[in-house]
Protein backbone atom coordinates (compact mmCIF):
# COMPACT_ATOMS: atom_id res chain seq x y z
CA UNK A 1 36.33 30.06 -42.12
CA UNK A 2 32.84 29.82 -41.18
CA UNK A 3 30.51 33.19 -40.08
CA UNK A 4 29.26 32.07 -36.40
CA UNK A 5 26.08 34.06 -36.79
CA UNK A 6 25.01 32.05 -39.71
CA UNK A 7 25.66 28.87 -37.49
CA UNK A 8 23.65 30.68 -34.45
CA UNK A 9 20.82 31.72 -36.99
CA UNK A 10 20.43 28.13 -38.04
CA UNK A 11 20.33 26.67 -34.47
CA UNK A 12 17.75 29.24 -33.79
CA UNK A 13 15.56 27.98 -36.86
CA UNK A 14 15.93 24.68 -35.74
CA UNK A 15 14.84 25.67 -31.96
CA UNK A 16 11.67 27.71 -33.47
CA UNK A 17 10.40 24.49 -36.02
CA UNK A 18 6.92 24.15 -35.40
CA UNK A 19 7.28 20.20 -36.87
CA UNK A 20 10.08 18.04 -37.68
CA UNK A 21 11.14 17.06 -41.00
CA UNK A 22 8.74 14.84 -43.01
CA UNK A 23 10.06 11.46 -43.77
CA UNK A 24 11.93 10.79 -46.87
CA UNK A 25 9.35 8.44 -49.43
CA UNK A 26 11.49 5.57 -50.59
CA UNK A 27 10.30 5.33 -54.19
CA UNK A 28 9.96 2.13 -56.32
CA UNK A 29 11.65 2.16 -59.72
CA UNK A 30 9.30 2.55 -62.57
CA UNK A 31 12.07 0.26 -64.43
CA UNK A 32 11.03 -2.62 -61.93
CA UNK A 33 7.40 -2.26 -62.16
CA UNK A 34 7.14 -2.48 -65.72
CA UNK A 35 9.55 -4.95 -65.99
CA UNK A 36 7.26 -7.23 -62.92
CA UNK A 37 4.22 -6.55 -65.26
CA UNK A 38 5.58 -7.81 -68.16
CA UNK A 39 6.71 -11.15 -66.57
CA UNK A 40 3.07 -11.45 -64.86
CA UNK A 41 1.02 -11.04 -68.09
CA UNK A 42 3.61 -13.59 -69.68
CA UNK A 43 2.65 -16.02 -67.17
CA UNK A 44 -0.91 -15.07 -67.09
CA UNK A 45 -1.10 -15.89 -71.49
CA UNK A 46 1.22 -19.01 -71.64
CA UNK A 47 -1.42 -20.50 -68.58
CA UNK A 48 -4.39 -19.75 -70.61
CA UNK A 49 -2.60 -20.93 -73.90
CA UNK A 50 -1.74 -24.22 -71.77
CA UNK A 51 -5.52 -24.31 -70.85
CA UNK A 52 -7.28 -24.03 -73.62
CA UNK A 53 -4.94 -26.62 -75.98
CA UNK A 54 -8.02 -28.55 -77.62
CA UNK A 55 -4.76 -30.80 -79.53
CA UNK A 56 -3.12 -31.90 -76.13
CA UNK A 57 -7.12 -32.72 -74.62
CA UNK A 58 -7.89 -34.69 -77.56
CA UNK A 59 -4.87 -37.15 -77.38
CA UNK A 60 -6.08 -37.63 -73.80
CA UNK A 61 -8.61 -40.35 -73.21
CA UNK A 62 -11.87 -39.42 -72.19
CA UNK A 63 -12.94 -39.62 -68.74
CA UNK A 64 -17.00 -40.94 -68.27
CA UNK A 65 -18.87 -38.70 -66.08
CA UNK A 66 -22.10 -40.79 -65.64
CA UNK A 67 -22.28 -44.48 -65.78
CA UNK A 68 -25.86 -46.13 -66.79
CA UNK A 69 -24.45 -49.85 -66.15
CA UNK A 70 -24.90 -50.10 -62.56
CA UNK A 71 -28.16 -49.00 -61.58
CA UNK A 72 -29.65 -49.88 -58.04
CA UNK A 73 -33.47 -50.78 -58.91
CA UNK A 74 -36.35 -50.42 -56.02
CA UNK A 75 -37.31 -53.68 -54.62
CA UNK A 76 -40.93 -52.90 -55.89
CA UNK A 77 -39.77 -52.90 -59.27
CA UNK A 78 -37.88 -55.82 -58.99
CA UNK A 79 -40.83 -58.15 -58.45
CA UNK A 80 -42.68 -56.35 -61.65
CA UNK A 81 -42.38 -58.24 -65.04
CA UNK A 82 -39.47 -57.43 -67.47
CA UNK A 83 -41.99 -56.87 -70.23
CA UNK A 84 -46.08 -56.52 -71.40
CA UNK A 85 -45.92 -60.35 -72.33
CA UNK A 86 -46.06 -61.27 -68.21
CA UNK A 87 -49.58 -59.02 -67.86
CA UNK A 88 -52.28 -61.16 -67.48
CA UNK A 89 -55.24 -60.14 -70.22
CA UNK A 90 -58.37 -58.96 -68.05
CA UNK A 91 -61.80 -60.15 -69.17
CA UNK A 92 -64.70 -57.77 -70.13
CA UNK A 93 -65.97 -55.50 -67.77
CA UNK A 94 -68.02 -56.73 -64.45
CA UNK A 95 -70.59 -54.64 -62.48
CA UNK A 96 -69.32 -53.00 -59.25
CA UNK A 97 -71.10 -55.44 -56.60
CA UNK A 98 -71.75 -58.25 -59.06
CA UNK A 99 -68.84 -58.40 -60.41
CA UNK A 100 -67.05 -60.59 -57.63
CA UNK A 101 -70.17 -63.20 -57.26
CA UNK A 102 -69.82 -63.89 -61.22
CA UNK A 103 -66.11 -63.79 -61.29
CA UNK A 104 -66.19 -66.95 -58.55
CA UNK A 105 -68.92 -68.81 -60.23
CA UNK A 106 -67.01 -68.52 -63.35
CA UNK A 107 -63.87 -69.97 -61.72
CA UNK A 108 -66.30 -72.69 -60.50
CA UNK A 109 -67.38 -73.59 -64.33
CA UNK A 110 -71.01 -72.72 -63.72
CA UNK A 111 -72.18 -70.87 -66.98
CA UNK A 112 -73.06 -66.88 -66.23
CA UNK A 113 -73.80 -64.37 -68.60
CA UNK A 114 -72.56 -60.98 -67.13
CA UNK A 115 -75.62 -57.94 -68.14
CA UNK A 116 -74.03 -55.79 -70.83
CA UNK A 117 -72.62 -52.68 -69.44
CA UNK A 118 -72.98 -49.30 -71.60
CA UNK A 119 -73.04 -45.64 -71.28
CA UNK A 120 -76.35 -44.82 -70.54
CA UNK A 121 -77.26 -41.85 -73.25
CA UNK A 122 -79.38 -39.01 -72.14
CA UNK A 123 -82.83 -37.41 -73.98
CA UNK A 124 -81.75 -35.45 -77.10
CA UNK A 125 -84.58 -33.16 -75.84
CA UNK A 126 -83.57 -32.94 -72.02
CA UNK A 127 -80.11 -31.98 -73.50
CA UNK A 128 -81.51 -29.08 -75.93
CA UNK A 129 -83.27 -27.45 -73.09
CA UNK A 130 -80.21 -27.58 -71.22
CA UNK A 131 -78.31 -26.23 -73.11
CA UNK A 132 -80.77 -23.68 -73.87
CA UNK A 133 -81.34 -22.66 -70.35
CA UNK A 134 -77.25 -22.20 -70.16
CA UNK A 135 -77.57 -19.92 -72.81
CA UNK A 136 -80.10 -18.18 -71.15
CA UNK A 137 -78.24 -17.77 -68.41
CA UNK A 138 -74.96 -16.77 -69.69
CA UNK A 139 -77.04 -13.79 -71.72
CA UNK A 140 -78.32 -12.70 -68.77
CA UNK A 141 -74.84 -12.33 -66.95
CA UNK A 142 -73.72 -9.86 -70.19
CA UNK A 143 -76.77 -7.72 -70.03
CA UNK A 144 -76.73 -7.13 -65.99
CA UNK A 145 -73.41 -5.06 -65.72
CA UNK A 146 -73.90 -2.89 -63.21
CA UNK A 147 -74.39 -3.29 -59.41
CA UNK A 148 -78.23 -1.51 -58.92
CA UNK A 149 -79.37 -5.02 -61.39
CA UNK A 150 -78.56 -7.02 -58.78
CA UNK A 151 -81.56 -7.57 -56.95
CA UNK A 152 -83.40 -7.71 -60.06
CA UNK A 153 -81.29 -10.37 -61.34
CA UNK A 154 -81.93 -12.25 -58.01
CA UNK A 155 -85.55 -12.12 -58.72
CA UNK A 156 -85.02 -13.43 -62.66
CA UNK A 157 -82.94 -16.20 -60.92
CA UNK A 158 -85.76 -16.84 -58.52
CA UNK A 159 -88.32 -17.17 -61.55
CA UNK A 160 -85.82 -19.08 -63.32
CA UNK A 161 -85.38 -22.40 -61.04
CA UNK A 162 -89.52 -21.93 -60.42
CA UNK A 163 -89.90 -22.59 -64.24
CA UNK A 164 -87.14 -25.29 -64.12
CA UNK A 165 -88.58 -26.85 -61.37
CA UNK A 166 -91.90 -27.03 -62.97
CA UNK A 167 -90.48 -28.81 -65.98
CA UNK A 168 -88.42 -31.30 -64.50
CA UNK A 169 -85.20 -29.50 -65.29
CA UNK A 170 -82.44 -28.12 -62.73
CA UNK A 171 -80.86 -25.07 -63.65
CA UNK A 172 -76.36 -24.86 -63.12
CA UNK A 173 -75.72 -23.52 -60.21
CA UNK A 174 -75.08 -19.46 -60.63
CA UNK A 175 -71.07 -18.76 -61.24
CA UNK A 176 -69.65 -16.51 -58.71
CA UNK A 177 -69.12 -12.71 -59.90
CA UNK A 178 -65.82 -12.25 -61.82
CA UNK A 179 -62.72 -9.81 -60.27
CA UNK A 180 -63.17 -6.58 -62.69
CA UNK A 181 -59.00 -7.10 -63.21
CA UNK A 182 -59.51 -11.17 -63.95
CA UNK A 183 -60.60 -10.68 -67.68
CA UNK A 184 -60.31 -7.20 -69.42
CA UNK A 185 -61.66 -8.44 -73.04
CA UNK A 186 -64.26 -10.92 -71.47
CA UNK A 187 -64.34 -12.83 -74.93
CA UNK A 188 -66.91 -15.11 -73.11
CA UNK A 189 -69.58 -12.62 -73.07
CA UNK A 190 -68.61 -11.63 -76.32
CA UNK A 191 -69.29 -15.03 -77.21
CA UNK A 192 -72.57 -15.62 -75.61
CA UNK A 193 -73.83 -12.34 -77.24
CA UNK A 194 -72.71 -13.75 -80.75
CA UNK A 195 -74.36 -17.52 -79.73
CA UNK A 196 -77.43 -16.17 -78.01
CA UNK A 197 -80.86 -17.49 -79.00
CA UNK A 198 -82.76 -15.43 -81.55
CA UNK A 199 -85.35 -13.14 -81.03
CA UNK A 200 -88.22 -14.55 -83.73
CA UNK A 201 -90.48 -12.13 -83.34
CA UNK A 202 -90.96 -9.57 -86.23
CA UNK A 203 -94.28 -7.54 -85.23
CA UNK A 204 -94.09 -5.43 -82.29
CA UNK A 205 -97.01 -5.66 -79.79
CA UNK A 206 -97.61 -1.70 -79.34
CA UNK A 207 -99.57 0.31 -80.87
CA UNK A 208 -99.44 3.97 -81.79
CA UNK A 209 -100.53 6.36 -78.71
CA UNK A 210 -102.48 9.45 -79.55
CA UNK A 211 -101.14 12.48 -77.51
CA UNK A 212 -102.29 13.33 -74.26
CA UNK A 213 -103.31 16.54 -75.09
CA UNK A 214 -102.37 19.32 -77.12
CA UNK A 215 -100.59 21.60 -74.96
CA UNK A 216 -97.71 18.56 -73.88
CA UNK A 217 -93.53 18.65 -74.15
CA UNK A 218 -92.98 15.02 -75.08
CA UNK A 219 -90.06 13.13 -74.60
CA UNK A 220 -86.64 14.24 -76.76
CA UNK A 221 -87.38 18.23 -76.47
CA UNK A 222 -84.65 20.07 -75.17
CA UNK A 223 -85.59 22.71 -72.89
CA UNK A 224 -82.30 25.36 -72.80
CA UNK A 225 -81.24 27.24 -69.36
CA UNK A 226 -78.41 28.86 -67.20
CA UNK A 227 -76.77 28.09 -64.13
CA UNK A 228 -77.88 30.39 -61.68
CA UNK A 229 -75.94 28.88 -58.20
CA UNK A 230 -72.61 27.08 -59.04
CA UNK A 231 -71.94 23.77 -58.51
CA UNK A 232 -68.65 22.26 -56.31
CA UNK A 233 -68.18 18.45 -55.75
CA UNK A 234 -66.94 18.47 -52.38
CA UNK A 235 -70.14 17.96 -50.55
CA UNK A 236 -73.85 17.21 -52.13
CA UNK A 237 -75.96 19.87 -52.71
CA UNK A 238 -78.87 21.38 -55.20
CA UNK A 239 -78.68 23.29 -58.09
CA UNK A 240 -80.95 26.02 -60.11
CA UNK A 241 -81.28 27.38 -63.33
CA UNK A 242 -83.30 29.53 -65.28
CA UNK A 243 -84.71 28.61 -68.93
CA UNK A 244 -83.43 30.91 -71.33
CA UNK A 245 -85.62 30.55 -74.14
CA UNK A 246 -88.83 29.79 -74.43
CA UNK A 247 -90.34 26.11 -75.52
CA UNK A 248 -93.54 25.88 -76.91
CA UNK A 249 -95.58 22.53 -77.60
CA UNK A 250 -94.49 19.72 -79.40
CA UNK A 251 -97.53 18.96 -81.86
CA UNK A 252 -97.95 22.10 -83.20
CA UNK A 253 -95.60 24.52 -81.83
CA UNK A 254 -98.17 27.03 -81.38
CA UNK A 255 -98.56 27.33 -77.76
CA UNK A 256 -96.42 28.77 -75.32
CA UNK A 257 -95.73 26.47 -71.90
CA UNK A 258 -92.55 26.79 -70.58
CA UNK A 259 -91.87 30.51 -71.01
CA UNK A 260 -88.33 32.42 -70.77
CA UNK A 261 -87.10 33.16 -66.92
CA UNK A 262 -88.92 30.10 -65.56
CA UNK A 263 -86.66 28.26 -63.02
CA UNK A 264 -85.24 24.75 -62.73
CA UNK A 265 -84.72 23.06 -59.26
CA UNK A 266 -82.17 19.76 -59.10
CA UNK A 267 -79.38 18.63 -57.34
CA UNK A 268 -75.75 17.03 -57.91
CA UNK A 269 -73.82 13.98 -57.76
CA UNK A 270 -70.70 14.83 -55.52
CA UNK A 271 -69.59 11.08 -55.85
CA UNK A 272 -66.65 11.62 -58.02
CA UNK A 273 -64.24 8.66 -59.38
CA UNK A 274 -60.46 9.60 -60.14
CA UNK A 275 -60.01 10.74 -63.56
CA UNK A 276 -63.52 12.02 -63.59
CA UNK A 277 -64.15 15.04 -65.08
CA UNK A 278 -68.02 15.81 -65.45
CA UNK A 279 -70.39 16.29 -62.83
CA UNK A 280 -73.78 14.71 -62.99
CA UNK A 281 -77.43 16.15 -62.24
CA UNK A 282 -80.87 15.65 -62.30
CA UNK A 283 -83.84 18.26 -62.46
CA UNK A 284 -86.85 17.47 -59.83
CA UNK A 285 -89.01 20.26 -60.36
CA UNK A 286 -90.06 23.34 -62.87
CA UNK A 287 -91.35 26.70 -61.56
CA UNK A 288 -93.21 28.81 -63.60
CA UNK A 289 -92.92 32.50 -63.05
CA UNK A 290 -96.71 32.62 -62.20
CA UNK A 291 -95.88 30.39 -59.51
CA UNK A 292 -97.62 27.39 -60.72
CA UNK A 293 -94.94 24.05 -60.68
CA UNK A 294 -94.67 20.43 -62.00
CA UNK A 295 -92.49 17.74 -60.77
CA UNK A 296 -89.65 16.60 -63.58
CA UNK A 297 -88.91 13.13 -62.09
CA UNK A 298 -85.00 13.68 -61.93
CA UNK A 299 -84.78 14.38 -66.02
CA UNK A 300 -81.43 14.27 -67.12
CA UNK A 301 -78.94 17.65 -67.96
CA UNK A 302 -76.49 18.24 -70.07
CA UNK A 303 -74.48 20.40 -71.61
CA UNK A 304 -74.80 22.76 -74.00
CA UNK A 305 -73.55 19.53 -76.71
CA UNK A 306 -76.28 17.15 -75.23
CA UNK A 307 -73.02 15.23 -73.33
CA UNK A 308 -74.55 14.39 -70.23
CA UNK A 309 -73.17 16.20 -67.14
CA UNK A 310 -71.84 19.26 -67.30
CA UNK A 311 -67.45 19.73 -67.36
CA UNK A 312 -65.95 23.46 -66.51
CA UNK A 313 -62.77 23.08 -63.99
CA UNK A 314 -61.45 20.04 -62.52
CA UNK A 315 -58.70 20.29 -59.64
CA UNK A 316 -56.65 16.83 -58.85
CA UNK A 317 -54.97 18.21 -56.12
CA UNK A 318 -51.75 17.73 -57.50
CA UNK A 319 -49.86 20.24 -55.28
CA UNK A 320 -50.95 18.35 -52.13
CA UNK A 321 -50.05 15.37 -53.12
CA UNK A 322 -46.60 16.78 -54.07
CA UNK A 323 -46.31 18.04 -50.65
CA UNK A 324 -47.06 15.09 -48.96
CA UNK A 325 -45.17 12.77 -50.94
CA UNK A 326 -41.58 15.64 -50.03
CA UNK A 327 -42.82 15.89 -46.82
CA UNK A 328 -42.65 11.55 -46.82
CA UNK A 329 -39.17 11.90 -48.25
CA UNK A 330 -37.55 14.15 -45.56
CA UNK A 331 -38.94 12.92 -42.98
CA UNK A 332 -37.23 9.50 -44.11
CA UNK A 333 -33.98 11.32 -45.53
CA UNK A 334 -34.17 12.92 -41.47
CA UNK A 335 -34.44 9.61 -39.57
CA UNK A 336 -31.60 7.99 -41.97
CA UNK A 337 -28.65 10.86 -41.29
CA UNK A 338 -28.20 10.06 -37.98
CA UNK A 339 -26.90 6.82 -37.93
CA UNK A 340 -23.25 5.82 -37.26
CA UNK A 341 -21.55 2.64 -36.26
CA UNK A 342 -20.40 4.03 -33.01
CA UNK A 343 -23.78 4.13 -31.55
CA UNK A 344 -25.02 1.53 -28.94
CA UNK A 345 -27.93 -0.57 -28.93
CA UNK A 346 -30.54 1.69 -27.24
CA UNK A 347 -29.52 4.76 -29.29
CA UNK A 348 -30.05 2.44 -32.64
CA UNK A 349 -32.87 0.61 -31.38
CA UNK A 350 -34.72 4.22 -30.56
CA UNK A 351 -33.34 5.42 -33.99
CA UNK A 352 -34.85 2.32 -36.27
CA UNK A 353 -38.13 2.83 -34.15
CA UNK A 354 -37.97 6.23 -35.28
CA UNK A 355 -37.29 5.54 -38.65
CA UNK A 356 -39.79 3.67 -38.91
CA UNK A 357 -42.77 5.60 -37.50
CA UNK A 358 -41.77 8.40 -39.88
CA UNK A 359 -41.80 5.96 -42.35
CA UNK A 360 -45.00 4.95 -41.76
CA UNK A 361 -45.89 8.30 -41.28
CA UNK A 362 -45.22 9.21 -44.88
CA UNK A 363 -46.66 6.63 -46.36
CA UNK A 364 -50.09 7.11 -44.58
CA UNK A 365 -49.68 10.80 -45.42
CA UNK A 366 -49.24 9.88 -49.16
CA UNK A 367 -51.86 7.33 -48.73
CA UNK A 368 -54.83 9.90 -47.37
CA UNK A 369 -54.01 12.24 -50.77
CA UNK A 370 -54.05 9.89 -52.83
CA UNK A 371 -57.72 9.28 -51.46
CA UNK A 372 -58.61 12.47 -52.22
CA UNK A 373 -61.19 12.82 -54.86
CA UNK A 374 -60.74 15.44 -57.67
CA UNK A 375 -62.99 18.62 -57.08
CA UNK A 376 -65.22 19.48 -59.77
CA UNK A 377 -66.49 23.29 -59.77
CA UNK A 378 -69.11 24.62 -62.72
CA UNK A 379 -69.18 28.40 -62.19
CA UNK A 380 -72.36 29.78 -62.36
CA UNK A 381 -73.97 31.26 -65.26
CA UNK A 382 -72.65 27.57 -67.49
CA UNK A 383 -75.48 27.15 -70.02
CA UNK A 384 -77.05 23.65 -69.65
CA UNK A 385 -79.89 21.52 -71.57
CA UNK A 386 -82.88 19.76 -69.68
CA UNK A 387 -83.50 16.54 -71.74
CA UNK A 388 -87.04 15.45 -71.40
CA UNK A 389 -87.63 11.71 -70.97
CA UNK A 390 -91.39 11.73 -70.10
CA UNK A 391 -94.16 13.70 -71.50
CA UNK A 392 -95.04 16.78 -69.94
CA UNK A 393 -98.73 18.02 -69.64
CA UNK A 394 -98.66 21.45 -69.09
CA UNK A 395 -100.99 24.19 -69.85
CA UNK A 396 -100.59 27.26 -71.98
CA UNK A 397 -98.74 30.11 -69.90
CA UNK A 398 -100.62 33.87 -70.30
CA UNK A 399 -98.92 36.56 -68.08
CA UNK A 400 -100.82 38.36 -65.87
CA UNK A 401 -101.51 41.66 -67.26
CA UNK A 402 -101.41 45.26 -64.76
CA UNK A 403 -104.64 45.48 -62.86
């Protein structure tokens, strides 16, 4: 006998059911699939097996992909002959307008000796000197290298096809100027350096110089100083130093000219190439602490080594460049998220125009850094060299005394 508040409690449950019943999953039988694989991979083997029999292709006869018995020949080559035996033999050689005019008369039986034609040969000599003067040439391309020789080889050029003129003998054109990327060995040069004419000459035309007076700083002295303004590549500017020791002359050493605390006056390259990591300066002009000066003629400085240039820090710029290139990738990443297939043509025409100015964007961005040229800084107080390329005349420095 059944309890009618169960049934009622039931009903209830039923009434309350936020969802019906999920559908019952009709399950295949694991039996069934195995057994369909099995029969499958049969059938898949015994096909291949069937395939690859090389017994039951070899007792079939073989089947001729390409025929070479029935050829269609061009009507041109029909005409030709079959063989060399139809050519007819040509005589000897005739000149270009006389050749006709001889050719008839000869058909006519009238006896005419055709002029011997040969290779004309040119002047041993006229050949030597051209060849010289190619060598010439080709030396002078591997000594000019760099771009302020230019207008001085313009002018050796000039000279060059005057001379040639005057003997008789035209000079090859000159070759265009080769891409720096085209050859990176340039064995040609290295060539014309091994083949180039040699220099017979085995007495030198100068003479010994006598000094140019006793109190000089020749050429080679090395005249030590200090920074005393730093140095930073970013725009052009000058320099100064102070001599820290003092330099005496170069005959005798006796005489004091360049004393301790004089000052040095020069200015910097701020051109600066990537991967550069040395600035380069020149000194114009020495001060005396007396007050008396002498121009220097942009001598060359160094470092405390003799390198040329002086090297203390070097900033690449690194971090910019970092920033601009994750700045280039968001800004693409950010155009890119919004898309979806749902959108219509004017919301993904105005989101590929998008794109692509922040593309573009980014890339100029990344561009403009990568422009950037490293900053060179030398702090002041970096100990430097003066290398003197020119004698000096100076006179022997006295301090003034109290008065």
């Amino acid at each position: 006998m059944s309890d009618p508040t169960n049934g009622l409690n039931r009903d209830i449950r039923a009434e309350l059911r936020l969802r019906p019943e999920p559908a019952r999953v009709t399950r295949l039988s694991r039996k069934v699939l195995i057994g369909l694989g099995g029969v499958v991979s049969v059938a898949i083997l015994g096909t291949l097996i069937w395939a690859l029999d090389g017994r039951r292709r070899g007792n079939e006869p073989s089947s001729e992909l390409f025929t070479t018995e029935n050829r269609s020949t061009a009507d041109g080559l029909q005409m030709l002959p079959k063989d060399y035996a139809g050519v007819p033999k040509l005589g000897p050689a005739l000149p270009g307008d006389l050749g006709r005019p001889i050719l008839r008369a000869q058909e006519q039986g009238r006896p005419v000796v055709a002029p011997d034609i040969s290779t004309p040969r040119g002047d041993p000599e006229e050949q030597r000197r051209l060849a010289e003067i190619e060598a010439a040439r080709v030396a002078k391309l591997f000594t000019e290298t760099n771009a302020q020789a230019i207008p001085s080889r313009q002018g050796a050029g000039a000279g060059t096809s005057i001379a040639d003129t005057k003997s008789g003998l035209t000079a090859p054109a000159e070759p265009p100027a080769l891409d720096p990327g085209s050859s990176q060995n340039m064995q040609d040069r290295k060539l014309a350096f091994v083949n180039a004419k040699q220099d017979r000459r085995i007495v030198s035309p100068d003479r010994l110089a006598a000094k140019a007076s006793p109190y000089v700083v020749q050429a080679g002295t090395v005249i030590p100083a200090a920074l005393i303004t730093g140095i930073r590549s970013d725009l052009p500017g000058q320099v100064t130093a102070q001599v820290t020791e003092n330099v005496y002359d170069s005959p005798s050493g006796s005489y004091l000219l360049v004393p301790q605390g004089t000052k040095l006056v020069g200015q910097y390259d701020s051109q600066v190439a990537f991967g550069q990591s040395r600035v380069l300066l020149v000194w114009n002009r020495l001060i005396m602490p007396d007050g008396t000066s002498i121009v220097l003629e942009r001598q060359q400085g160094a470092d405390a080594q003799g390198f040329s240039g002086l090297e203390d820090e070097v900033d690449h710029h690194w971090g910019q460049l970092f920033r601009a290139a994750a700045l280039s990738t968001l800004l693409g990443v950010g155009t890119s998220l919004g898309s979806s297939d749902d959108e219509s043509d004017i919301a993904k025409a105005i989101r590929e125009s998008a794109q692509d100015s922040a593309s573009n964007i980014g890339q100029q961005i990344v561009r403009n850094q990568l422009n950037v040229q490293p900053t060179l800084t030398v702090r002041p107080g970096f100990p430097v060299r003066v290398i003197v390329n020119r004698d000096l005349v100076l006179a022997p420095y006295a301090p003034k005394g109290p008065s």
